[in-house]
PDB file of N, CA and C in Angstrom:
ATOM      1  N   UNK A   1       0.843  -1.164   0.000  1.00  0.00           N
ATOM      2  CA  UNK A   1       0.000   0.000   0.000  1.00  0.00           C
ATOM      3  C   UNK A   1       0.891   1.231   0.000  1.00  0.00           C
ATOM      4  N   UNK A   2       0.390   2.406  -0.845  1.00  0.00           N
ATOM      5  CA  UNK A   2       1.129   3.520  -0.916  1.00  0.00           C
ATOM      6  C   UNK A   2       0.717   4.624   0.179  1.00  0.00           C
ATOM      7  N   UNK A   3       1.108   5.174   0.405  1.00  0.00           N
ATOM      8  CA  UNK A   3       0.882   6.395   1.357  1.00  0.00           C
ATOM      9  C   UNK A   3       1.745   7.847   0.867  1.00  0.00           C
ATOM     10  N   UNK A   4       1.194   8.962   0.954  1.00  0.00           N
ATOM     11  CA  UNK A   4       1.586  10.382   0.417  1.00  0.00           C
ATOM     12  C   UNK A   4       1.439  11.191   1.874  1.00  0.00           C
ATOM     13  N   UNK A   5       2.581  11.822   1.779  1.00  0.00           N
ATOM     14  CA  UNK A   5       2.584  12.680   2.929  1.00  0.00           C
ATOM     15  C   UNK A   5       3.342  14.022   2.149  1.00  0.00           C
ATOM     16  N   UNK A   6       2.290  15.577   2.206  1.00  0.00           N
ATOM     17  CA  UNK A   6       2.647  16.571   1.660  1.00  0.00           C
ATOM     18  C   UNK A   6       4.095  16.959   2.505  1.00  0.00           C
ATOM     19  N   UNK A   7       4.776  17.392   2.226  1.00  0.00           N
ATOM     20  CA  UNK A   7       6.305  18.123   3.019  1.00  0.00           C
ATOM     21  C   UNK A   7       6.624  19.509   2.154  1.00  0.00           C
ATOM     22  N   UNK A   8       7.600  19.876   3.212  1.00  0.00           N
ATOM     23  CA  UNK A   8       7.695  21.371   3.100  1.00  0.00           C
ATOM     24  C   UNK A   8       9.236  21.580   3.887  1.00  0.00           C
ATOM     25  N   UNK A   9      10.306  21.930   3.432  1.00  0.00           N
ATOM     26  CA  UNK A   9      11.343  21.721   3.941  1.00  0.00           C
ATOM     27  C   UNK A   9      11.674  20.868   5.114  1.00  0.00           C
ATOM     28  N   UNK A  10      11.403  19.505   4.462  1.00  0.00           N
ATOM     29  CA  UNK A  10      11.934  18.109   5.119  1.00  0.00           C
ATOM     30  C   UNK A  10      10.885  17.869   6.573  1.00  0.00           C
ATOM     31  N   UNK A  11       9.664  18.888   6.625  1.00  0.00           N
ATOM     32  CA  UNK A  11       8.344  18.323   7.752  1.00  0.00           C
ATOM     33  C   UNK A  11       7.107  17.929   7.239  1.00  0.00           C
ATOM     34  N   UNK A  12       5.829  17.525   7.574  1.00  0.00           N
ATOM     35  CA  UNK A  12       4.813  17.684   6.904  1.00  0.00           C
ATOM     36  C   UNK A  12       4.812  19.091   6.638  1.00  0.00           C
ATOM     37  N   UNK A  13       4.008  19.362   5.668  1.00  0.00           N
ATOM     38  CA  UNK A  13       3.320  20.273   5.246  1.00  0.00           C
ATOM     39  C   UNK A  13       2.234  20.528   5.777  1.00  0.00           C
ATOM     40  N   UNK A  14       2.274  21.935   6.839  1.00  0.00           N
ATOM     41  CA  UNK A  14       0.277  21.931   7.177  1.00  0.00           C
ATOM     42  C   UNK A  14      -0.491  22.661   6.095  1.00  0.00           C
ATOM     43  N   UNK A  15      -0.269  22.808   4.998  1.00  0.00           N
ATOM     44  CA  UNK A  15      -1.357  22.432   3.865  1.00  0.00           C
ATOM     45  C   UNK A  15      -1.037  21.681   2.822  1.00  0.00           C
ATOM     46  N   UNK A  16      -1.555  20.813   2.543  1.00  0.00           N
ATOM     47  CA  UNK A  16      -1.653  19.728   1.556  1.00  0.00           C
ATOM     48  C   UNK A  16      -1.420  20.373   0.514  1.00  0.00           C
ATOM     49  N   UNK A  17      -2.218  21.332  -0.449  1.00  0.00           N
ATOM     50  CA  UNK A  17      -2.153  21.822  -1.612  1.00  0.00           C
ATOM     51  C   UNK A  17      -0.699  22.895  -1.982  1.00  0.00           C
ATOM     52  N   UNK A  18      -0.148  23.186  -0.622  1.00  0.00           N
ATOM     53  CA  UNK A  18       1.043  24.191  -0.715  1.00  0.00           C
ATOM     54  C   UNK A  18       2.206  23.577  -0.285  1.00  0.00           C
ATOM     55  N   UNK A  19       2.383  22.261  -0.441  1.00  0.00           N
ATOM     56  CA  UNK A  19       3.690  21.845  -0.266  1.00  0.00           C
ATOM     57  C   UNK A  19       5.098  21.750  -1.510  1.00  0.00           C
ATOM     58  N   UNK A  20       6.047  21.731  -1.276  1.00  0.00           N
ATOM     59  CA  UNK A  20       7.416  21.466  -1.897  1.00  0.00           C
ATOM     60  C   UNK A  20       7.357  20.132  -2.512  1.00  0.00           C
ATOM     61  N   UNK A  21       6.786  19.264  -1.678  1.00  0.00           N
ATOM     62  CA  UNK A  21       7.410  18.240  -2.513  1.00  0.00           C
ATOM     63  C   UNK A  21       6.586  16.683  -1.795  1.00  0.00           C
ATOM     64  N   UNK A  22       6.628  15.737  -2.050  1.00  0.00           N
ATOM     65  CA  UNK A  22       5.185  14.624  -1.458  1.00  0.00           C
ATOM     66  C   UNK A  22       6.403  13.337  -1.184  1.00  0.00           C
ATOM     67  N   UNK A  23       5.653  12.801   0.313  1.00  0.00           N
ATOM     68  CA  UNK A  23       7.110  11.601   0.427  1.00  0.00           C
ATOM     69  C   UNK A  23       5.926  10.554   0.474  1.00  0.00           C
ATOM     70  N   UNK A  24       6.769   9.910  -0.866  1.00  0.00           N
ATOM     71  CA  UNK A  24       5.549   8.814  -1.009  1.00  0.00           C
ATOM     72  C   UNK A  24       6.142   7.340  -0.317  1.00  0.00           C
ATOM     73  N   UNK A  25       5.035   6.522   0.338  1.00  0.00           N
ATOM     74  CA  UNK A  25       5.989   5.801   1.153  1.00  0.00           C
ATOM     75  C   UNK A  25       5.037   4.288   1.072  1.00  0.00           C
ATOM     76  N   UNK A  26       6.026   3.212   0.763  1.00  0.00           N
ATOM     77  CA  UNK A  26       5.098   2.237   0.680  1.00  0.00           C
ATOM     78  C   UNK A  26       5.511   1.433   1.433  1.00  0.00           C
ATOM     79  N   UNK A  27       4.193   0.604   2.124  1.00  0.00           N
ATOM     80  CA  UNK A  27       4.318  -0.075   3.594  1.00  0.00           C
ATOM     81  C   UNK A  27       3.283  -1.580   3.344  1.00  0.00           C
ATOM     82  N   UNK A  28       4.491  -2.472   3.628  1.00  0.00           N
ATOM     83  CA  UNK A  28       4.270  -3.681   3.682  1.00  0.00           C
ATOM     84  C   UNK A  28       2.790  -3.807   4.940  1.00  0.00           C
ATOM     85  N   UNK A  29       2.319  -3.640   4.361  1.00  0.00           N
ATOM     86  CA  UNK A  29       1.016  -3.717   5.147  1.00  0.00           C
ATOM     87  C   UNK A  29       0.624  -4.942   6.089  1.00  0.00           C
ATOM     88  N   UNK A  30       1.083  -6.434   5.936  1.00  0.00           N
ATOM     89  CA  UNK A  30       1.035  -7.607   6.698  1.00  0.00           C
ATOM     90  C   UNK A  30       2.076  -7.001   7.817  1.00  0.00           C
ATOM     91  N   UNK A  31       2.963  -6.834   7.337  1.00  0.00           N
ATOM     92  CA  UNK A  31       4.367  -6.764   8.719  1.00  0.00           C
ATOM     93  C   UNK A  31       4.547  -5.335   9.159  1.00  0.00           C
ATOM     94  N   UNK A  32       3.583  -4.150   8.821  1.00  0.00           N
ATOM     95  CA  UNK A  32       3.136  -3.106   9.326  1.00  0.00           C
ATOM     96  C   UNK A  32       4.460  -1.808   9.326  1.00  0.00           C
ATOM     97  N   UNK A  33       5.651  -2.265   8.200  1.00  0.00           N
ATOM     98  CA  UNK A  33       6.350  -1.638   7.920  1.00  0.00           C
ATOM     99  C   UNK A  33       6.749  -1.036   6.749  1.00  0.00           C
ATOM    100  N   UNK A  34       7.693  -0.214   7.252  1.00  0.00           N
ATOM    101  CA  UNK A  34       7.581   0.496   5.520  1.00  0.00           C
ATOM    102  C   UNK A  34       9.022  -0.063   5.006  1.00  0.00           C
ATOM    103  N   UNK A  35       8.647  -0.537   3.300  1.00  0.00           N
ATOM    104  CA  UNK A  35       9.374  -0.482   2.474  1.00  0.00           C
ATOM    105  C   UNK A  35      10.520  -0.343   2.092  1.00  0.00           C
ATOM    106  N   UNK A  36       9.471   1.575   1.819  1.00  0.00           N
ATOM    107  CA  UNK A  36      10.581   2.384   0.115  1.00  0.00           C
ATOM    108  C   UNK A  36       9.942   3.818   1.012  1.00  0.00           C
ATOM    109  N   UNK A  37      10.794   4.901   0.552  1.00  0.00           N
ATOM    110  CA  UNK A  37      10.502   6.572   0.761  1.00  0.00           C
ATOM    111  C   UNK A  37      10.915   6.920  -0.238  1.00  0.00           C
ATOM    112  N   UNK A  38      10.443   7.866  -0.967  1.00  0.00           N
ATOM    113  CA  UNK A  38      10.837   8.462  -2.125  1.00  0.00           C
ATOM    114  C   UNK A  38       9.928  10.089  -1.977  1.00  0.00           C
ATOM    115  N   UNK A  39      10.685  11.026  -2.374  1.00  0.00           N
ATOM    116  CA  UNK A  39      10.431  12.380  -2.228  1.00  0.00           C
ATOM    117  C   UNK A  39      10.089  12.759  -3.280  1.00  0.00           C
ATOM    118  N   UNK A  40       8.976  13.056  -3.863  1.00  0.00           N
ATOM    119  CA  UNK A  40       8.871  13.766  -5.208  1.00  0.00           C
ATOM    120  C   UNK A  40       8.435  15.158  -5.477  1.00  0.00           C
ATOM    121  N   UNK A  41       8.996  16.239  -6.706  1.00  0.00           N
ATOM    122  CA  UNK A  41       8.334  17.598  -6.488  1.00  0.00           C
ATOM    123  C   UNK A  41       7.046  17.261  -6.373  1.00  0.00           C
ATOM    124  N   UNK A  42       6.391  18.339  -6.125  1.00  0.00           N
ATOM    125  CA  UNK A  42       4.756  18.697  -6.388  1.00  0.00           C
ATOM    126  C   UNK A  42       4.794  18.635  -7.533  1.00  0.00           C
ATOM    127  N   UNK A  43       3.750  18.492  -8.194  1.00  0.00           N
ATOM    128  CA  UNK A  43       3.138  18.916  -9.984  1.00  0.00           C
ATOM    129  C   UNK A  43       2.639  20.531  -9.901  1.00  0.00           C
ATOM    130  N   UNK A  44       2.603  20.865  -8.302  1.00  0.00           N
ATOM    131  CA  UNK A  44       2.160  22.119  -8.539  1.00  0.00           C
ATOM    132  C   UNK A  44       0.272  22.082  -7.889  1.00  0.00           C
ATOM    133  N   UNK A  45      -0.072  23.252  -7.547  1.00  0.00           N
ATOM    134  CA  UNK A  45      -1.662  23.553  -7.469  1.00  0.00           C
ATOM    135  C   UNK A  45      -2.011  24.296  -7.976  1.00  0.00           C
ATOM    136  N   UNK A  46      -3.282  23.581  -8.946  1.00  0.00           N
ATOM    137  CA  UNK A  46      -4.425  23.387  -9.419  1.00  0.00           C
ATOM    138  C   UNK A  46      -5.221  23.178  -8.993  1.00  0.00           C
ATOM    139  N   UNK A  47      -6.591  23.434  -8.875  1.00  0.00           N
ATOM    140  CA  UNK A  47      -8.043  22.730  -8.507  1.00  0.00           C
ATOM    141  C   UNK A  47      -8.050  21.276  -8.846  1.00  0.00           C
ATOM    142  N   UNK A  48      -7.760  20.346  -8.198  1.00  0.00           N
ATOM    143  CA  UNK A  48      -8.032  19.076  -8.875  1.00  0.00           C
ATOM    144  C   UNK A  48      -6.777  18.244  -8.874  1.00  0.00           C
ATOM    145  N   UNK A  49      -5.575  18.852  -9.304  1.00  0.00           N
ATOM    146  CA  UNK A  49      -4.578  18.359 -10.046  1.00  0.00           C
ATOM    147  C   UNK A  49      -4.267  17.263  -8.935  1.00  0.00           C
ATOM    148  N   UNK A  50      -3.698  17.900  -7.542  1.00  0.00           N
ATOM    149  CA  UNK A  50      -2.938  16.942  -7.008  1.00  0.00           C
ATOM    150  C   UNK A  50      -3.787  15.287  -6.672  1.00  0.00           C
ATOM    151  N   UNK A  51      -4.962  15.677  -6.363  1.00  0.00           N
ATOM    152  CA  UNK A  51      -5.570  14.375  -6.140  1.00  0.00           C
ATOM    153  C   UNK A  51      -5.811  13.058  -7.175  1.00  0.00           C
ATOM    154  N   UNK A  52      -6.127  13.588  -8.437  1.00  0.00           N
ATOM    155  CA  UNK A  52      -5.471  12.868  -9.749  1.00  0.00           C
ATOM    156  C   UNK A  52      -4.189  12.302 -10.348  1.00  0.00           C
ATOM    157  N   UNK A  53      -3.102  13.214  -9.492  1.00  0.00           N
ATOM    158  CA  UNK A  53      -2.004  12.970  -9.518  1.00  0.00           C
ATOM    159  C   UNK A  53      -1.343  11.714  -8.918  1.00  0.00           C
ATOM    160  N   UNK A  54      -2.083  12.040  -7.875  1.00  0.00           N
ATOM    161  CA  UNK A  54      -1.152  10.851  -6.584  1.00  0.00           C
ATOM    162  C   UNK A  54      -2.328   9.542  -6.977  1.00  0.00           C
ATOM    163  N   UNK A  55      -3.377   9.334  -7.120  1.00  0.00           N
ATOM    164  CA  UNK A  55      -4.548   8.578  -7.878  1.00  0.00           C
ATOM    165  C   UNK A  55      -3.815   7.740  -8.918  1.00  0.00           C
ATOM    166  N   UNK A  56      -2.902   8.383  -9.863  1.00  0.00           N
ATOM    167  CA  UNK A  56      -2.199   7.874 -10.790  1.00  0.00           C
ATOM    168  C   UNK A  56      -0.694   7.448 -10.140  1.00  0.00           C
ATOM    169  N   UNK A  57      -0.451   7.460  -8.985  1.00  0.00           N
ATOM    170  CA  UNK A  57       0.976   7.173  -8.736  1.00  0.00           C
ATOM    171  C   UNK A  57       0.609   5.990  -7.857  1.00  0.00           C
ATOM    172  N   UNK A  58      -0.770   5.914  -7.750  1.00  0.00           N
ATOM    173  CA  UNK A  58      -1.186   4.685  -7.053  1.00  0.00           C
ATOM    174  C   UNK A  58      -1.074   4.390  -5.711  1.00  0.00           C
ATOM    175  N   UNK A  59      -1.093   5.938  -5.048  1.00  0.00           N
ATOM    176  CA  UNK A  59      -1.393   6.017  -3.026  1.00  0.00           C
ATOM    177  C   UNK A  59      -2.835   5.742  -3.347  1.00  0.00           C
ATOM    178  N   UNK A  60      -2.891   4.986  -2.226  1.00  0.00           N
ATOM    179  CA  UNK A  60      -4.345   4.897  -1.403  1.00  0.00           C
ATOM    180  C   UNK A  60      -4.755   5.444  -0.063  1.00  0.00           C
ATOM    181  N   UNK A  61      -3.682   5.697   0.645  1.00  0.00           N
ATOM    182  CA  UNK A  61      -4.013   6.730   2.082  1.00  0.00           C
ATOM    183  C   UNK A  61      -2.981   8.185   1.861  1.00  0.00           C
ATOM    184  N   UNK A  62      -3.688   9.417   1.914  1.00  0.00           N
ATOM    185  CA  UNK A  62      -3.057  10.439   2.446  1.00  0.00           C
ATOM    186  C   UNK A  62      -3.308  10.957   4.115  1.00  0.00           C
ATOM    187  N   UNK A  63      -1.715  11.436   3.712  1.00  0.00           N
ATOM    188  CA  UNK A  63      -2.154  11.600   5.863  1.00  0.00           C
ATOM    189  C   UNK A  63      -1.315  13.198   5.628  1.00  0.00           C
ATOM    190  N   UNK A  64      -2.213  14.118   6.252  1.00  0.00           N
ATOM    191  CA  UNK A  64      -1.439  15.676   6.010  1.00  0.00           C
ATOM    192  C   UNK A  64      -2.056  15.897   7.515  1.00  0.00           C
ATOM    193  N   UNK A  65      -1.790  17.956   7.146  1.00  0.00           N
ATOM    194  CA  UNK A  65      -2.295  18.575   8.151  1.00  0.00           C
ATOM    195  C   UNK A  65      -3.583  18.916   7.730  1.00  0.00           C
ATOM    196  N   UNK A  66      -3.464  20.288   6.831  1.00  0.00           N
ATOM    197  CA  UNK A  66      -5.060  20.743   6.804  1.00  0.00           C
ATOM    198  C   UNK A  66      -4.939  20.611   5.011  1.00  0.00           C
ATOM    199  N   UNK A  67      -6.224  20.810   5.043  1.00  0.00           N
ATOM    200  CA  UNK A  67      -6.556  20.143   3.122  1.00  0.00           C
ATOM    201  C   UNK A  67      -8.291  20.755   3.340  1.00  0.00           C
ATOM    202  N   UNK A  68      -8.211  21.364   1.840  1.00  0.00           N
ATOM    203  CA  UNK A  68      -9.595  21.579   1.342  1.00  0.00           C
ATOM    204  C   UNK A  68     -10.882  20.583   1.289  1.00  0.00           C
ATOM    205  N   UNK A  69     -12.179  21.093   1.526  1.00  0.00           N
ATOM    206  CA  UNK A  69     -13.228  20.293   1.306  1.00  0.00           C
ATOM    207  C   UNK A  69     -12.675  19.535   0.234  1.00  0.00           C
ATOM    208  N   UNK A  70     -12.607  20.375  -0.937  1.00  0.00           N
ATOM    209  CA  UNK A  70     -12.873  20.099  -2.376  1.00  0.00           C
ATOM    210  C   UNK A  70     -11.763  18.780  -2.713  1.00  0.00           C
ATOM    211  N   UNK A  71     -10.203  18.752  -2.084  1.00  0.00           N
ATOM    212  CA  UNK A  71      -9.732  18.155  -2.245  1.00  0.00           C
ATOM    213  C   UNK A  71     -10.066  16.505  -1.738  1.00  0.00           C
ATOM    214  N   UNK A  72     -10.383  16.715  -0.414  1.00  0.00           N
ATOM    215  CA  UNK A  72     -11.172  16.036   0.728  1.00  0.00           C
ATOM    216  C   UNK A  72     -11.962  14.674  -0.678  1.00  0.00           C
ATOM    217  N   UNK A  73     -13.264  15.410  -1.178  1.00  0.00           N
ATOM    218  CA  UNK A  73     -14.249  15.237  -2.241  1.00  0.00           C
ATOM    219  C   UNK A  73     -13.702  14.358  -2.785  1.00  0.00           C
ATOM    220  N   UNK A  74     -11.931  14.912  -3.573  1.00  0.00           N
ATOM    221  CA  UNK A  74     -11.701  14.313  -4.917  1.00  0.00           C
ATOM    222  C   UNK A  74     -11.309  12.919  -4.749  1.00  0.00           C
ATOM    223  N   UNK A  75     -10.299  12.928  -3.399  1.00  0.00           N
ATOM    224  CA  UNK A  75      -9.681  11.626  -2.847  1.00  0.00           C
ATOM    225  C   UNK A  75     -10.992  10.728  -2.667  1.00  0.00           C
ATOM    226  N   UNK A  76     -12.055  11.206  -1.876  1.00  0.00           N
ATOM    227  CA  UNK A  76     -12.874  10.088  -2.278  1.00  0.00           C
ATOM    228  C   UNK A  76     -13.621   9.642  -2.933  1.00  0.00           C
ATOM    229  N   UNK A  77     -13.938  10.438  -4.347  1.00  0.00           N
ATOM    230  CA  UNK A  77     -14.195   9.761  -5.431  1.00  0.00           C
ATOM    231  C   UNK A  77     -13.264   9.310  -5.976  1.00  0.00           C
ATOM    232  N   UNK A  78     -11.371   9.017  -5.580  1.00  0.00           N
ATOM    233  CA  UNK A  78     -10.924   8.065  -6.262  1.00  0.00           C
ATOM    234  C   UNK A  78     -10.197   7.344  -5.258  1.00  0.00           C
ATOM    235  N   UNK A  79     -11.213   7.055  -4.462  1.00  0.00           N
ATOM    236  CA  UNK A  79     -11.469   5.829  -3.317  1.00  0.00           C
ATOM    237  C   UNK A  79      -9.983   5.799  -2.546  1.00  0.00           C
ATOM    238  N   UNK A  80      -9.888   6.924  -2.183  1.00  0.00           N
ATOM    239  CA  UNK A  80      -8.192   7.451  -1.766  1.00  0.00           C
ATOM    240  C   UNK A  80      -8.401   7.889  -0.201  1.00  0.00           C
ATOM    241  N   UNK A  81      -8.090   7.104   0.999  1.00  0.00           N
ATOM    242  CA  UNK A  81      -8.422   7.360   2.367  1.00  0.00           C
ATOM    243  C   UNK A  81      -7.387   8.924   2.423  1.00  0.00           C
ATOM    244  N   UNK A  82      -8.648   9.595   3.345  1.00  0.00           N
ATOM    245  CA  UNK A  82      -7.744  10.518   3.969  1.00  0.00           C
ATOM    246  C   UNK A  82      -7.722  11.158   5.582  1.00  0.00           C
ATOM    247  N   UNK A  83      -6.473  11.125   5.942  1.00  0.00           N
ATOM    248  CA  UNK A  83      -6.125  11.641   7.577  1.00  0.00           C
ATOM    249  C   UNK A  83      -5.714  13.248   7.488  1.00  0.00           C
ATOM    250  N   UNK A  84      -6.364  13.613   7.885  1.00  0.00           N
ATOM    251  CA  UNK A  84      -6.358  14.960   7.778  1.00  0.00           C
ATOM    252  C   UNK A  84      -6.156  15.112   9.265  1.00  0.00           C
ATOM    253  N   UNK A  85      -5.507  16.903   9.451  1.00  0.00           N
ATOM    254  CA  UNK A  85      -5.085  17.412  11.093  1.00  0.00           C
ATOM    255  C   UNK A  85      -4.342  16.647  11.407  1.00  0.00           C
ATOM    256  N   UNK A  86      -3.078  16.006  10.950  1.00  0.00           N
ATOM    257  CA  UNK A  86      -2.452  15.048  11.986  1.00  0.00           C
ATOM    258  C   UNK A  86      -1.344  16.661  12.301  1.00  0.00           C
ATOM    259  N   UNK A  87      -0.684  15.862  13.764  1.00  0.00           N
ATOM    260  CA  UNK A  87       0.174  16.648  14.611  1.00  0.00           C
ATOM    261  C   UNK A  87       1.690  16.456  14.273  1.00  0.00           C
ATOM    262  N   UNK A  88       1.991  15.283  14.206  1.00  0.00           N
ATOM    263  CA  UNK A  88       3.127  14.209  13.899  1.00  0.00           C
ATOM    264  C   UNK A  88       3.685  15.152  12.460  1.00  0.00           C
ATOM    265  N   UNK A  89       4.705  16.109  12.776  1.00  0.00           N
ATOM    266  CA  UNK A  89       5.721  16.636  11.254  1.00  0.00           C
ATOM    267  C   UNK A  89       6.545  15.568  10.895  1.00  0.00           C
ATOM    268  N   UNK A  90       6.766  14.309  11.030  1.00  0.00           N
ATOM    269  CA  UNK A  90       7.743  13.727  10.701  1.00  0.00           C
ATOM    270  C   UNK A  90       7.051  12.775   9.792  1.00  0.00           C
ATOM    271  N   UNK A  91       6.889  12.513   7.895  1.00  0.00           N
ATOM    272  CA  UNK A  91       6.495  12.064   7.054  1.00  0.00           C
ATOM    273  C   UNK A  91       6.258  10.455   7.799  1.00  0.00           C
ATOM    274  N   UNK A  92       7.621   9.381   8.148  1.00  0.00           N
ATOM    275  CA  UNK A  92       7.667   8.475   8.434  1.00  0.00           C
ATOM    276  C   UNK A  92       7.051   7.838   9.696  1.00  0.00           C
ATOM    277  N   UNK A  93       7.181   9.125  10.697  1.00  0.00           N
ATOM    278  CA  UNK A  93       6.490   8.213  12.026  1.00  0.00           C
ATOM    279  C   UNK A  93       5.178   8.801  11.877  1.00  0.00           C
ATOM    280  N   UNK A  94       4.477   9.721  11.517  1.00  0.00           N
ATOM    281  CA  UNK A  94       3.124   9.660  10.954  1.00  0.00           C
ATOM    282  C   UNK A  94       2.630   8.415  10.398  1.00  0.00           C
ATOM    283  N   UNK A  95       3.340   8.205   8.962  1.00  0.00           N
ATOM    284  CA  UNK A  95       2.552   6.594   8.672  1.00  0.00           C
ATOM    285  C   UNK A  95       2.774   5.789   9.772  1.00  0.00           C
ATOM    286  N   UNK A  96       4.041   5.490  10.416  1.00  0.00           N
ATOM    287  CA  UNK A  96       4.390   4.627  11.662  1.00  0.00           C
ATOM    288  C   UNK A  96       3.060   4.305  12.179  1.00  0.00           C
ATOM    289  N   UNK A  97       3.036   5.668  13.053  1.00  0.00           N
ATOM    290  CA  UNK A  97       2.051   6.106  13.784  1.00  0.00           C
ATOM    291  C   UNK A  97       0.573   5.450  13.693  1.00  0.00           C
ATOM    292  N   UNK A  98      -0.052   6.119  12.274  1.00  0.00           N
ATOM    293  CA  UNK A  98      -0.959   5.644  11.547  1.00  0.00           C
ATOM    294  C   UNK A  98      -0.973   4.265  11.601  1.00  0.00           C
ATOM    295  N   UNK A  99       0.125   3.293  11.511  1.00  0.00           N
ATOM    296  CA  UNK A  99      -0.374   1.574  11.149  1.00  0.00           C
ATOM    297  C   UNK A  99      -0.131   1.504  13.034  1.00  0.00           C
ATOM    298  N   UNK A 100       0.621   1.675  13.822  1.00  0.00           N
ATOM    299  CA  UNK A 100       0.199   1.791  15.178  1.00  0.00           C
ATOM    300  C   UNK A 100      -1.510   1.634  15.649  1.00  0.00           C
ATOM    301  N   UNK A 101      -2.090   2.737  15.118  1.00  0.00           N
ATOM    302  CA  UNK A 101      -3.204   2.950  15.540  1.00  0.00           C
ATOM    303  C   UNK A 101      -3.047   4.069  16.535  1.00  0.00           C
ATOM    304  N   UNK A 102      -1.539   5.182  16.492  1.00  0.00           N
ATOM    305  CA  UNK A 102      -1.588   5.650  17.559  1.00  0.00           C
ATOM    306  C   UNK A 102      -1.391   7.169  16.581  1.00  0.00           C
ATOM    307  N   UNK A 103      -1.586   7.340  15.670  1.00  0.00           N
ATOM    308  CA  UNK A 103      -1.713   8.618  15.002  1.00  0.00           C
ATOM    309  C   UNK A 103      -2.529   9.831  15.655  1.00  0.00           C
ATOM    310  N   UNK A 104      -1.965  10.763  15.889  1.00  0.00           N
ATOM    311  CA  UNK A 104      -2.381  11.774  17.153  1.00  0.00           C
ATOM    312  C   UNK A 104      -3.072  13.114  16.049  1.00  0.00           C
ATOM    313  N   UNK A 105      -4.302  13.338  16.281  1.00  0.00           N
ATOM    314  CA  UNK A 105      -5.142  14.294  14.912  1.00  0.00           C
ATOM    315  C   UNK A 105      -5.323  15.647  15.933  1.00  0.00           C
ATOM    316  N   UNK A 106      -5.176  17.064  15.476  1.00  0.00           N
ATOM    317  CA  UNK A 106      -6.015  18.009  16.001  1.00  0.00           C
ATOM    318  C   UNK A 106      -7.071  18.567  15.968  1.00  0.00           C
ATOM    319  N   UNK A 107      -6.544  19.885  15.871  1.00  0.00           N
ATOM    320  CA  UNK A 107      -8.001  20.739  15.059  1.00  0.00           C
ATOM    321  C   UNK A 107      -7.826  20.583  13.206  1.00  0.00           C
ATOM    322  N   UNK A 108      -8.565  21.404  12.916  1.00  0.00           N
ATOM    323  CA  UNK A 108      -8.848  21.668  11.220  1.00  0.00           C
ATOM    324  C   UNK A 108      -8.031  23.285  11.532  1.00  0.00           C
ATOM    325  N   UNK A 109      -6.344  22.790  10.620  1.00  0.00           N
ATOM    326  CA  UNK A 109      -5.453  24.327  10.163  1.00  0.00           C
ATOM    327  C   UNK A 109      -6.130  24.967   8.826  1.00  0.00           C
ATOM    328  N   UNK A 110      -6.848  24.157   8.428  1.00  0.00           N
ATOM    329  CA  UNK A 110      -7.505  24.653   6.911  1.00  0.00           C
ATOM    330  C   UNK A 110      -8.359  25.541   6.788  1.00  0.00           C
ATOM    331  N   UNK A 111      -8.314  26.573   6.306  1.00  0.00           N
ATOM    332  CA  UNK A 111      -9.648  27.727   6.205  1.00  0.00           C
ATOM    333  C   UNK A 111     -10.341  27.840   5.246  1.00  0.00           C
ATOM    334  N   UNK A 112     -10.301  26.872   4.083  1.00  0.00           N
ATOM    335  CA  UNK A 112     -11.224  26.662   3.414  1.00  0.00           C
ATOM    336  C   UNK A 112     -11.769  25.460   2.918  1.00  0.00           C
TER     337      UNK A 112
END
């Protein structure tokens, strides 16, 4: 399973749509570890773009800080889980975290 975590000089990103660059991370899902990490630019924001993007790179969970309704929408019409408000800046122990079951969420940083 793939996982996308937005970043922003080497932390999460607390907005999804305004990050540097996406650490895509794939995690042996039986043995609850990860893989592979790989850092890729953004394609950039667009209305739409990034969620089509990562859709085609073949994540199925995003885990950020704050993220738009609209984006919210797109991931799940392409059946793409999403963790939104997490606290955890560190790309890797976020997913960690996440297959833990101990992923720590706040408020909504997103204002729109």
């Amino acid at each position: 399973m793939k996982y996308a975590v937005p970043v922003s000089g080497g932390i999460m990103s607390p907005h999804f749509g305004h990050c540097e660059q996406f650490a895509l991370i794939d995690v042996d899902e039986e043995r609850k570890v990860i893989v592979k990490k790989e850092l890729v630019p953004s394609p950039g924001h667009e209305p739409g773009r990034l969620p089509n993007w990562l859709a085609e790179e073949g994540v199925s969970v995003v885990i950020a800080g704050g993220m738009g309704s609209r984006a919210q929408d797109l991931f799940r019409q392409s059946r793409i889980k999403v963790i939104i408000n997490v606290v955890e800046s560190d790309p890797e122990k976020a997913v960690r975290d996440y297959l833990a079951g101990t992923l720590e969420v706040g408020d909504d940083v997103c204002d729109h």
